[in-house]
PDB file of N, CA and C in Angstrom:
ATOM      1  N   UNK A   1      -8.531   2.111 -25.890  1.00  0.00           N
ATOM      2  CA  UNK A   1      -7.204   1.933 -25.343  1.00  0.00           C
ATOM      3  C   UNK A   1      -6.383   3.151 -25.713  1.00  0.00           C
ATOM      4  N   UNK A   2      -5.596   3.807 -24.863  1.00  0.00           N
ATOM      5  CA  UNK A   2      -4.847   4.919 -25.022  1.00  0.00           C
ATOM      6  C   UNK A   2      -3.566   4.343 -25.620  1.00  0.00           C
ATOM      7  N   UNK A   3      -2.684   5.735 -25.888  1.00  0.00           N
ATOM      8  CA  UNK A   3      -1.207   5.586 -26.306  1.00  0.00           C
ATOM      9  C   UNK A   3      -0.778   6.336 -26.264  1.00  0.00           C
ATOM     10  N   UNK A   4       0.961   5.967 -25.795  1.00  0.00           N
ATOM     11  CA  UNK A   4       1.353   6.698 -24.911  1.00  0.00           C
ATOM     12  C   UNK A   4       1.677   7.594 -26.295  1.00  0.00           C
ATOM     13  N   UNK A   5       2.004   8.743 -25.788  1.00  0.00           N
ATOM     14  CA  UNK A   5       2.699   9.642 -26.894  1.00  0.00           C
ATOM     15  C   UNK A   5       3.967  10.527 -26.217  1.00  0.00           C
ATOM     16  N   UNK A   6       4.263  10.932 -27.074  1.00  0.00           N
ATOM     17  CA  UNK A   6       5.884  11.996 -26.642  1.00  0.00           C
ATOM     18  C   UNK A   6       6.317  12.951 -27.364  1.00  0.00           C
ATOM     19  N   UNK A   7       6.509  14.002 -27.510  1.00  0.00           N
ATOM     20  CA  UNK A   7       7.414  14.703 -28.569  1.00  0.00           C
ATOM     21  C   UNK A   7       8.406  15.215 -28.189  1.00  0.00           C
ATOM     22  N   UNK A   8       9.374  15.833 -28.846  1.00  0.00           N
ATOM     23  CA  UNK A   8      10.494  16.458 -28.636  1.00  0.00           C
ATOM     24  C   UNK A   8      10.901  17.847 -28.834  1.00  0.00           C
ATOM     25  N   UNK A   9      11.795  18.589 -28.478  1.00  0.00           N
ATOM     26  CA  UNK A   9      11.709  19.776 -28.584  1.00  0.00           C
ATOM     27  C   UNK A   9      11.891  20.450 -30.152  1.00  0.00           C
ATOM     28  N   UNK A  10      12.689  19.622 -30.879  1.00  0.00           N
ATOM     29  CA  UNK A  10      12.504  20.395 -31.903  1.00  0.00           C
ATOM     30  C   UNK A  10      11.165  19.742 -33.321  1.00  0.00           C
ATOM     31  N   UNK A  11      10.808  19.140 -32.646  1.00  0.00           N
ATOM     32  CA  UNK A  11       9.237  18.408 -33.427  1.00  0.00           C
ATOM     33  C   UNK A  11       8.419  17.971 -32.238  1.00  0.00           C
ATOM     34  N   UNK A  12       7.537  19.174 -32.203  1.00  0.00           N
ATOM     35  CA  UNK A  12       6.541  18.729 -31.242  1.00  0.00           C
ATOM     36  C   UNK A  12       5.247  18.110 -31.733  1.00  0.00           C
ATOM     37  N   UNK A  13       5.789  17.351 -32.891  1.00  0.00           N
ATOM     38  CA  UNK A  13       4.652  16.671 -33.619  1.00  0.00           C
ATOM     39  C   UNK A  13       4.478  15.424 -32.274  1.00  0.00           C
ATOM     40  N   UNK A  14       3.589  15.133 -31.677  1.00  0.00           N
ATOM     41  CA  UNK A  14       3.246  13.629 -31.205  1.00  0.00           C
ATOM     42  C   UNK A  14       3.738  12.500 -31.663  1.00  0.00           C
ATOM     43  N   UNK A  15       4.523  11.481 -31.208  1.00  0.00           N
ATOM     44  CA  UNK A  15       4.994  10.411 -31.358  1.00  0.00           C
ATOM     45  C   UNK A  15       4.243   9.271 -30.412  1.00  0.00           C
ATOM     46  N   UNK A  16       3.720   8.141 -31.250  1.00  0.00           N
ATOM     47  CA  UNK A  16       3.255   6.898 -30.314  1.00  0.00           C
ATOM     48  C   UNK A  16       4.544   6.452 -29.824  1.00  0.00           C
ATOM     49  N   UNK A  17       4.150   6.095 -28.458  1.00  0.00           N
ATOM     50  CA  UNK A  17       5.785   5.208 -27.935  1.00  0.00           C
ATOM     51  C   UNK A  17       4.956   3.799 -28.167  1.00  0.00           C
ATOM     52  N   UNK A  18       6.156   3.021 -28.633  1.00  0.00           N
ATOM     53  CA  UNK A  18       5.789   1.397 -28.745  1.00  0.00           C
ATOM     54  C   UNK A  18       4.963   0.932 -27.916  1.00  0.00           C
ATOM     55  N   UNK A  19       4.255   0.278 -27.742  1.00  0.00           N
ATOM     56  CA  UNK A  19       3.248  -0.907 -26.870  1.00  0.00           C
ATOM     57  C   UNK A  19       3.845  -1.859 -26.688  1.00  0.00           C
ATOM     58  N   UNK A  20       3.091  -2.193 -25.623  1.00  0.00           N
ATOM     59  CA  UNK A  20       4.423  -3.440 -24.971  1.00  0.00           C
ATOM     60  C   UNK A  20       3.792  -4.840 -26.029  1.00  0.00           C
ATOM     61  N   UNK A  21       4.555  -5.438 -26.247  1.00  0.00           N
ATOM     62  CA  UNK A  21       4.407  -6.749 -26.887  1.00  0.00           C
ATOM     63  C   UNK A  21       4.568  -7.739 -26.283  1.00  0.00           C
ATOM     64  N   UNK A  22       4.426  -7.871 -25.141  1.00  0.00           N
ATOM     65  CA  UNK A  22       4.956  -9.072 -24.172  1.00  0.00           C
ATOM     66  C   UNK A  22       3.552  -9.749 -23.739  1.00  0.00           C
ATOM     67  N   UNK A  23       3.231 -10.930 -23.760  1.00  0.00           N
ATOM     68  CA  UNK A  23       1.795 -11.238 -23.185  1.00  0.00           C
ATOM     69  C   UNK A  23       1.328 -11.120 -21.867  1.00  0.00           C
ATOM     70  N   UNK A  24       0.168 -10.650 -22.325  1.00  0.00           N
ATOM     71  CA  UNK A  24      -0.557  -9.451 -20.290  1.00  0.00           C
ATOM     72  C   UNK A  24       0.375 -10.972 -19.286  1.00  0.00           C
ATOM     73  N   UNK A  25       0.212 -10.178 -18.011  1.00  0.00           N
ATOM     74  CA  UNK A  25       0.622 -10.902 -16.805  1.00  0.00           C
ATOM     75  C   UNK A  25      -0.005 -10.286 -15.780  1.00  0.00           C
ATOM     76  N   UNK A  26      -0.953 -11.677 -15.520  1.00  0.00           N
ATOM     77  CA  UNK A  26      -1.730 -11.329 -14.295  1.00  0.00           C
ATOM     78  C   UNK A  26      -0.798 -11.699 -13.376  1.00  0.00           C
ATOM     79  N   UNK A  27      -1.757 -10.369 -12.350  1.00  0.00           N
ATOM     80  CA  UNK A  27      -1.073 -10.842 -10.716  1.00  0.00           C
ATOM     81  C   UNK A  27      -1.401 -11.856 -10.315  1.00  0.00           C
ATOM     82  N   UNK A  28      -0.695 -12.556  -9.237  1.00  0.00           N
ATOM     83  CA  UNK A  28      -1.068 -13.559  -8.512  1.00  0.00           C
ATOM     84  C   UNK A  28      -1.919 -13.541  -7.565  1.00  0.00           C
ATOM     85  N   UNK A  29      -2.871 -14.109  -7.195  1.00  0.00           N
ATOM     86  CA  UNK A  29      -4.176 -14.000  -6.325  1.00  0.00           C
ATOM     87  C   UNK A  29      -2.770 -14.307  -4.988  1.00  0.00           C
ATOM     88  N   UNK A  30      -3.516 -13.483  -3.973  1.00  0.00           N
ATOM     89  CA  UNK A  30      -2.711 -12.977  -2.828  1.00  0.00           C
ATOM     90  C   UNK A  30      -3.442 -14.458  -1.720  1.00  0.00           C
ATOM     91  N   UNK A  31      -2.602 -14.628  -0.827  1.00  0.00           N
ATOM     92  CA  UNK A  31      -2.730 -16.223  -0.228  1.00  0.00           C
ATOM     93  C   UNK A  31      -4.249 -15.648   0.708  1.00  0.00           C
ATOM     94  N   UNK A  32      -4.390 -16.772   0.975  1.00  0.00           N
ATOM     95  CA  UNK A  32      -5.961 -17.239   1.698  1.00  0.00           C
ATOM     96  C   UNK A  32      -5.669 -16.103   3.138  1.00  0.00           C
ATOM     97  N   UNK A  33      -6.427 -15.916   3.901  1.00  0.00           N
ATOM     98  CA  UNK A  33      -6.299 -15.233   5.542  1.00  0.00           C
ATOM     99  C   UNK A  33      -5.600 -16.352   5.640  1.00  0.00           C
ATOM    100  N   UNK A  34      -5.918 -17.884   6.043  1.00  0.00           N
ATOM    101  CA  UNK A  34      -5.417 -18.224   7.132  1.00  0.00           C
ATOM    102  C   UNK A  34      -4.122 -18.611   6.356  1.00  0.00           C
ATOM    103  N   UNK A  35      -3.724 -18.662   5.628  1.00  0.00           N
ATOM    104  CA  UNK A  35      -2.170 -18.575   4.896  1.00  0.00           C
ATOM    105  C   UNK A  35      -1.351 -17.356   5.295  1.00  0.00           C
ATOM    106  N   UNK A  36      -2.177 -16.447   5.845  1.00  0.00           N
ATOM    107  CA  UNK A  36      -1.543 -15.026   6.278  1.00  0.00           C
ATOM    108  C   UNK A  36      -1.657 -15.157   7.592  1.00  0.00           C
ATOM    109  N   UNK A  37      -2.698 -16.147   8.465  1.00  0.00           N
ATOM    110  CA  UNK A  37      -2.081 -15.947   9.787  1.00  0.00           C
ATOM    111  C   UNK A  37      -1.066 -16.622  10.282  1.00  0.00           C
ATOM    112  N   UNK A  38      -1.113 -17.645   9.207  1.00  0.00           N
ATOM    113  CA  UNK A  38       0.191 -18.814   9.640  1.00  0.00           C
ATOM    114  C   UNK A  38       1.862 -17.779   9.488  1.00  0.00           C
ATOM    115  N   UNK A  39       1.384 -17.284   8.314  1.00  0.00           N
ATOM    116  CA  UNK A  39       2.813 -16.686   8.259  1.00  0.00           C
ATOM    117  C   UNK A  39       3.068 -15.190   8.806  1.00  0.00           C
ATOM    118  N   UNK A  40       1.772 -14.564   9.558  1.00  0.00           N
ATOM    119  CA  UNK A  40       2.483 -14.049  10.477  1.00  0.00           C
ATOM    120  C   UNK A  40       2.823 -14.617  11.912  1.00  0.00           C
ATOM    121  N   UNK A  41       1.912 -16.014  11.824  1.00  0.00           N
ATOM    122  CA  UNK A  41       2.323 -16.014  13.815  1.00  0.00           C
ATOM    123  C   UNK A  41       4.094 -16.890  12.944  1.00  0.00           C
ATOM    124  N   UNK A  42       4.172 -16.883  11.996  1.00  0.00           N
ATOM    125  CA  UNK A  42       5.373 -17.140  12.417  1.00  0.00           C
ATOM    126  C   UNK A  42       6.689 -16.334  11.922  1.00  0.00           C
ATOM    127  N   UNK A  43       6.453 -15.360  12.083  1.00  0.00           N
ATOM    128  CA  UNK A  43       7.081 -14.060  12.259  1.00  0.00           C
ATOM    129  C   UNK A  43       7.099 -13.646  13.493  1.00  0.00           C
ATOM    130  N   UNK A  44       5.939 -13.819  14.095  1.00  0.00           N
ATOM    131  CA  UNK A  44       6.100 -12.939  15.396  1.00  0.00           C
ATOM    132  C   UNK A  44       6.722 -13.955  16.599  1.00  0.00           C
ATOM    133  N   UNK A  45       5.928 -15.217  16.223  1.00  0.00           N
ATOM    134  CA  UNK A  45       6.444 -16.124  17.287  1.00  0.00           C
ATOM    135  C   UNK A  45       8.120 -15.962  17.884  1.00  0.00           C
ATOM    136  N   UNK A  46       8.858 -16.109  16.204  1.00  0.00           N
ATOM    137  CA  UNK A  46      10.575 -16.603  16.664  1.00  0.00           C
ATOM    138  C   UNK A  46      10.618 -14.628  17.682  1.00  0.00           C
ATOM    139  N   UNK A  47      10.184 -13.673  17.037  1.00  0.00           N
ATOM    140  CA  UNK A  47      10.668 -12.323  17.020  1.00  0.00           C
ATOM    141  C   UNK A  47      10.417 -11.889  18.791  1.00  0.00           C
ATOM    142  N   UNK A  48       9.034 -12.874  18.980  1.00  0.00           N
ATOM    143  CA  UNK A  48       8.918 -12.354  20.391  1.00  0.00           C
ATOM    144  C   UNK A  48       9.787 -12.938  21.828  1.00  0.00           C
ATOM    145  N   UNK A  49      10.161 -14.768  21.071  1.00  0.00           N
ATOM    146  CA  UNK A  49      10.795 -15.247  21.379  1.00  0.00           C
ATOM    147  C   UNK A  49      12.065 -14.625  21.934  1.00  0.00           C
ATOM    148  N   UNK A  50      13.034 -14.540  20.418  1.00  0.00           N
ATOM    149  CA  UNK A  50      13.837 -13.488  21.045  1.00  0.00           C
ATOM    150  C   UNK A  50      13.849 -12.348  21.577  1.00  0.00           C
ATOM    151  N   UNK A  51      13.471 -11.544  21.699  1.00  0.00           N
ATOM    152  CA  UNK A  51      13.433 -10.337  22.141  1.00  0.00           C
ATOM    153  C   UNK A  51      12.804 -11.014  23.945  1.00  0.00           C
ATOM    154  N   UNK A  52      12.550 -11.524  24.231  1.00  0.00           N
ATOM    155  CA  UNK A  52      12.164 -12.099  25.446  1.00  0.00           C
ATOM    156  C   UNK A  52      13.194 -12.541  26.281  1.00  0.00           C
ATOM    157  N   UNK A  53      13.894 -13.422  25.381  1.00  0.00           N
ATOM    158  CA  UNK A  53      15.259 -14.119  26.108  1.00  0.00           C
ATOM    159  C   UNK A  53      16.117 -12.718  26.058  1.00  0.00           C
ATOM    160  N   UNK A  54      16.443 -12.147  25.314  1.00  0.00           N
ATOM    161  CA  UNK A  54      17.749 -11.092  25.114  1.00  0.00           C
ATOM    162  C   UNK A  54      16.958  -9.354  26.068  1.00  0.00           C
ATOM    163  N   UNK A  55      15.353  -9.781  25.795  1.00  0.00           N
ATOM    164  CA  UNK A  55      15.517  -8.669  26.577  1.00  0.00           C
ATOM    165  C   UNK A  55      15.134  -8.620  28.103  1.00  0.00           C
ATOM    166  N   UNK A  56      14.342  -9.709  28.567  1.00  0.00           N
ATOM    167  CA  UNK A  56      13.696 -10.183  29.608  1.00  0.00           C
ATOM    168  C   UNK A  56      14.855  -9.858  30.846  1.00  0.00           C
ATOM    169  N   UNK A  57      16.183  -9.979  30.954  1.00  0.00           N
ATOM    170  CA  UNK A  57      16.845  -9.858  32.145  1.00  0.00           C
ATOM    171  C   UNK A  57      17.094  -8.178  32.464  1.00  0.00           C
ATOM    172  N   UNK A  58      16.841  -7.580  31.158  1.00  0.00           N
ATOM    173  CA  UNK A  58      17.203  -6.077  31.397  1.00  0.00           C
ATOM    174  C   UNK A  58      15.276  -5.107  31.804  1.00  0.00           C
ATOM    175  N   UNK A  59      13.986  -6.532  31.565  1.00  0.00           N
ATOM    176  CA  UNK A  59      12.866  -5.830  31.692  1.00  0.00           C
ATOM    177  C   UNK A  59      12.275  -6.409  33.254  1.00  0.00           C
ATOM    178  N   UNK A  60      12.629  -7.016  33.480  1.00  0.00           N
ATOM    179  CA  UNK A  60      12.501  -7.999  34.834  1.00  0.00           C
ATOM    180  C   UNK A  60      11.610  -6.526  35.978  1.00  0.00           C
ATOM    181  N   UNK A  61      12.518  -6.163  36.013  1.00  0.00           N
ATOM    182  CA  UNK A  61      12.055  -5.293  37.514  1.00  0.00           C
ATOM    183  C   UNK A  61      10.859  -4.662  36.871  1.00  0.00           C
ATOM    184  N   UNK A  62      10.725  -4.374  35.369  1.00  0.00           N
ATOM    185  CA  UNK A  62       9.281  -3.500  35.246  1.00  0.00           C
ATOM    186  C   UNK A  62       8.213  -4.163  35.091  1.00  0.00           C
ATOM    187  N   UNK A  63       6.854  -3.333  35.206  1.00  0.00           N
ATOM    188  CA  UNK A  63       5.679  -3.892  35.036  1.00  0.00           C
ATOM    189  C   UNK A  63       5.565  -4.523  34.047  1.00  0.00           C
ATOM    190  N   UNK A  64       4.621  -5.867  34.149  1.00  0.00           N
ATOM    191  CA  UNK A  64       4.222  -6.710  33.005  1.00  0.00           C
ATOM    192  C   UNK A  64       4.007  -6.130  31.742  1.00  0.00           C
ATOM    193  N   UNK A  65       2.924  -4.977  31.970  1.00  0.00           N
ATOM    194  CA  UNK A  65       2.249  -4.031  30.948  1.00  0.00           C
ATOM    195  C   UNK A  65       3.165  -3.171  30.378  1.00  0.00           C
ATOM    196  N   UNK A  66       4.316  -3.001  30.893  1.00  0.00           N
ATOM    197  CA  UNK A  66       5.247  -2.233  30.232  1.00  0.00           C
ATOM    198  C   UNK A  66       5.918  -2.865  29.225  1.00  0.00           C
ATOM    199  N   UNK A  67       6.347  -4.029  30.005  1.00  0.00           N
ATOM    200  CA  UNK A  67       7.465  -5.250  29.209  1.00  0.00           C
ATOM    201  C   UNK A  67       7.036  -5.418  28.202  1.00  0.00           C
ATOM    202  N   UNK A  68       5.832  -5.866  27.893  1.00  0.00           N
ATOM    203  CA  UNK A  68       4.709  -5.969  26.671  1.00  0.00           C
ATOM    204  C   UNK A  68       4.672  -4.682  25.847  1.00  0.00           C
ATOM    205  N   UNK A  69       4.850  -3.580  26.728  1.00  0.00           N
ATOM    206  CA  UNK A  69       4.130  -2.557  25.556  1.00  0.00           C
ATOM    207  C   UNK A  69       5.952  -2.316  24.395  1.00  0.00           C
ATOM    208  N   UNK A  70       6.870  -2.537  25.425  1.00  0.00           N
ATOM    209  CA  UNK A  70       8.296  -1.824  24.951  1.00  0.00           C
ATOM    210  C   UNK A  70       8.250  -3.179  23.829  1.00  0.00           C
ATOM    211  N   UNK A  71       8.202  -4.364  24.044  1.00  0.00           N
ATOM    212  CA  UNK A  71       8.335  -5.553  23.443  1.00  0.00           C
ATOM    213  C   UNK A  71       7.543  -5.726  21.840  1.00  0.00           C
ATOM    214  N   UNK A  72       6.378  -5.243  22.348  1.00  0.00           N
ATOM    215  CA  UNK A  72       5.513  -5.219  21.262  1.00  0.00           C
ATOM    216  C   UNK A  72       6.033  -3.932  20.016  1.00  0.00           C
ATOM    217  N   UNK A  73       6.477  -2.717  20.704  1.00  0.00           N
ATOM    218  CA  UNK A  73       6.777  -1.256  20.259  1.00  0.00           C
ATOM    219  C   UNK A  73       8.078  -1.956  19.100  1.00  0.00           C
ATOM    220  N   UNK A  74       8.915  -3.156  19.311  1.00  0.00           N
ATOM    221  CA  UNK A  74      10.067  -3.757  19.095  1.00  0.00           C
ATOM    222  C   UNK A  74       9.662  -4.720  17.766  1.00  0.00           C
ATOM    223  N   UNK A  75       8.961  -5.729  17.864  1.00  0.00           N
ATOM    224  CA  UNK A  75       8.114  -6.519  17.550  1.00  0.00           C
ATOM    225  C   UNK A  75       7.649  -6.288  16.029  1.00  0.00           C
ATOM    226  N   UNK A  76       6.422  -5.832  16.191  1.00  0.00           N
ATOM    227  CA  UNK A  76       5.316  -5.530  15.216  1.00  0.00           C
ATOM    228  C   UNK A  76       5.494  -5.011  14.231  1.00  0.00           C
ATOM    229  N   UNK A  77       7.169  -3.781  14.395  1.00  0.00           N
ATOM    230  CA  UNK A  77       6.951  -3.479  13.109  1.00  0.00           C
ATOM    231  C   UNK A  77       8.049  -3.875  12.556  1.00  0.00           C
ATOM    232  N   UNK A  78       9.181  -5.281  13.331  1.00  0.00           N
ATOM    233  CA  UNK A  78      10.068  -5.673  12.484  1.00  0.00           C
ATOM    234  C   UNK A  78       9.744  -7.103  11.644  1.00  0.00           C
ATOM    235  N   UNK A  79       8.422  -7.277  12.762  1.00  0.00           N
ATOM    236  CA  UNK A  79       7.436  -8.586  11.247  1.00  0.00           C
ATOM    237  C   UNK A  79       6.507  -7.793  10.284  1.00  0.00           C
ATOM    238  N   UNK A  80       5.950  -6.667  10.611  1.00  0.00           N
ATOM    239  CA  UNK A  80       4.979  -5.797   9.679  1.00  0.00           C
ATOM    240  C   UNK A  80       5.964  -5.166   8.381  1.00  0.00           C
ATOM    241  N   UNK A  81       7.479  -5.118   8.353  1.00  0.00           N
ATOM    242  CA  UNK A  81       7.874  -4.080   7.172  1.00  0.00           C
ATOM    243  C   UNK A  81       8.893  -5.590   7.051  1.00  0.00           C
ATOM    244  N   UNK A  82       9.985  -5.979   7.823  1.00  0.00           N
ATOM    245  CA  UNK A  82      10.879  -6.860   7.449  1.00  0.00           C
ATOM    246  C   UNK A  82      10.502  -8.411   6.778  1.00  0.00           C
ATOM    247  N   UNK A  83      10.006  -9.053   8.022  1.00  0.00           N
ATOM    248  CA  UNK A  83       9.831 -10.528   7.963  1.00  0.00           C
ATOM    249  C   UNK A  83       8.815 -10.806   7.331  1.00  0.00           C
ATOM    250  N   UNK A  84       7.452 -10.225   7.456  1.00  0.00           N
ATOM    251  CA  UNK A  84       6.209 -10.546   7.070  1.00  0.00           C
ATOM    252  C   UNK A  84       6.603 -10.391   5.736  1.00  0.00           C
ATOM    253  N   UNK A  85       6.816  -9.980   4.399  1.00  0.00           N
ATOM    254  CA  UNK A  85       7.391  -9.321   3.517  1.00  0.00           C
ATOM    255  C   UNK A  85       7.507 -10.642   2.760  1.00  0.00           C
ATOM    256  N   UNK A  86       9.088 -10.815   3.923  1.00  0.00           N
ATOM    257  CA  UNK A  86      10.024 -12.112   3.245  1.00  0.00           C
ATOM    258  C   UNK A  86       9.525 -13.070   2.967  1.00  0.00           C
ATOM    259  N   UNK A  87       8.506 -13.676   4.294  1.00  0.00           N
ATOM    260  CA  UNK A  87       8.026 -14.928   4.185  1.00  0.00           C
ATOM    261  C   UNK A  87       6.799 -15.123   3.021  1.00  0.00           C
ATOM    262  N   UNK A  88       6.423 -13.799   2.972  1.00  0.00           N
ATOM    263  CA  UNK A  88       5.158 -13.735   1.427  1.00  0.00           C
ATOM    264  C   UNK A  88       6.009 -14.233   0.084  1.00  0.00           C
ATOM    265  N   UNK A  89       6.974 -13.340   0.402  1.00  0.00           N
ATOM    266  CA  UNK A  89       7.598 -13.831  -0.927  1.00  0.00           C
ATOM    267  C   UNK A  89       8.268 -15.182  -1.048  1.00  0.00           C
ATOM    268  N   UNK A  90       8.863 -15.692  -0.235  1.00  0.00           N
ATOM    269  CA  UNK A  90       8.796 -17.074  -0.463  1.00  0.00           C
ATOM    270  C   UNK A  90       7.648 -18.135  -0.797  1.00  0.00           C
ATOM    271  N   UNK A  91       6.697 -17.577   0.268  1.00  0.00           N
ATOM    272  CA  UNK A  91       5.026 -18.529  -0.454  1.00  0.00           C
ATOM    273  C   UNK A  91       5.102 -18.062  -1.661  1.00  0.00           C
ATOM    274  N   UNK A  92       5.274 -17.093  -2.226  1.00  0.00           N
ATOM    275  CA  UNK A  92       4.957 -17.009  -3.651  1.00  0.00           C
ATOM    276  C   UNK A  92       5.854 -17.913  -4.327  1.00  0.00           C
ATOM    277  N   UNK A  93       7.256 -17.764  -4.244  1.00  0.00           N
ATOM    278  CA  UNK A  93       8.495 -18.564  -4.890  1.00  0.00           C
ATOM    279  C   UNK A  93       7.572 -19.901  -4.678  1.00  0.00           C
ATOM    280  N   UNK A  94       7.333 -20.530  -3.578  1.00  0.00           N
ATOM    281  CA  UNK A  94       6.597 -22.100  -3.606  1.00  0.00           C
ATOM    282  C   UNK A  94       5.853 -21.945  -4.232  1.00  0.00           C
ATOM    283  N   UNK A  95       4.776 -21.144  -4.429  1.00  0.00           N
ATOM    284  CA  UNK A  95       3.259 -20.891  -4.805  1.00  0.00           C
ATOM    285  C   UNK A  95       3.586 -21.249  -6.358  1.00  0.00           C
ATOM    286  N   UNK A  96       4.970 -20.489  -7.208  1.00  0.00           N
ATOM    287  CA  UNK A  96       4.741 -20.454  -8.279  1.00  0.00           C
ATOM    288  C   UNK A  96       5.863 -22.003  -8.815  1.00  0.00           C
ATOM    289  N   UNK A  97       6.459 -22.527  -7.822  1.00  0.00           N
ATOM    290  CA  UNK A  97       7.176 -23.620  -8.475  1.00  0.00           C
ATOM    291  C   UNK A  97       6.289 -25.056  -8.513  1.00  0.00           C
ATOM    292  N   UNK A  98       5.365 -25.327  -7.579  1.00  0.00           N
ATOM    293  CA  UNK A  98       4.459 -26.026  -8.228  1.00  0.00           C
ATOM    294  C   UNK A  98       3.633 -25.812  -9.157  1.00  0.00           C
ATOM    295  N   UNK A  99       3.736 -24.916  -9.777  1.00  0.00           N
ATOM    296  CA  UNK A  99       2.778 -24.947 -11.416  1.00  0.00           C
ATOM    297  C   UNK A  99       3.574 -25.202 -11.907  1.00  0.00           C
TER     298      UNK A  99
END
């Protein structure tokens, strides 16, 4: 096991810095796949939802494949960095109040 060390400028003798004294803390085992698909389709579900109603009257005249691609471009990465995120961390908040 290493330690950390430090010195200073006017004693560049090596100093141990303290060790933590707190008891180890494991991570939490990360939820099952299908605990991760639930909570992304429901991220994406409400996200596509809206963006459908609010954007659907202004995508109307374009191609299907477009509507989808601008929708998705909208989408994916406000459940991939925002929502997806949030909702992990709440399974965890549940995850850890039943123990």
């Amino acid at each position: 096991m290493s330690t950390n060390t430090t010195t200073t400028a006017s004693d560049p003798t090596p100093v141990a810095a303290p060790a933590d004294q707190g008891a180890p803390v494991s991570p939490a085992a990360p939820p099952s796949v299908h605990v991760r698909a639930v909570i992304t389709w429901l991220a994406i579900f409400p996200l596509v939802s809206i963006g459908m109603l609010l954007l659907g009257p202004l995508f109307e005249p374009w191609h299907p494949v477009l509507r989808a691609l601008v929708l998705t471009l909208l989408v994916v990465p406000l459940a991939v960095y925002l929502v997806v995120p949030q909702l992990l961390r709440v399974h965890g908040r549940l995850r850890a109040g039943r123990r």
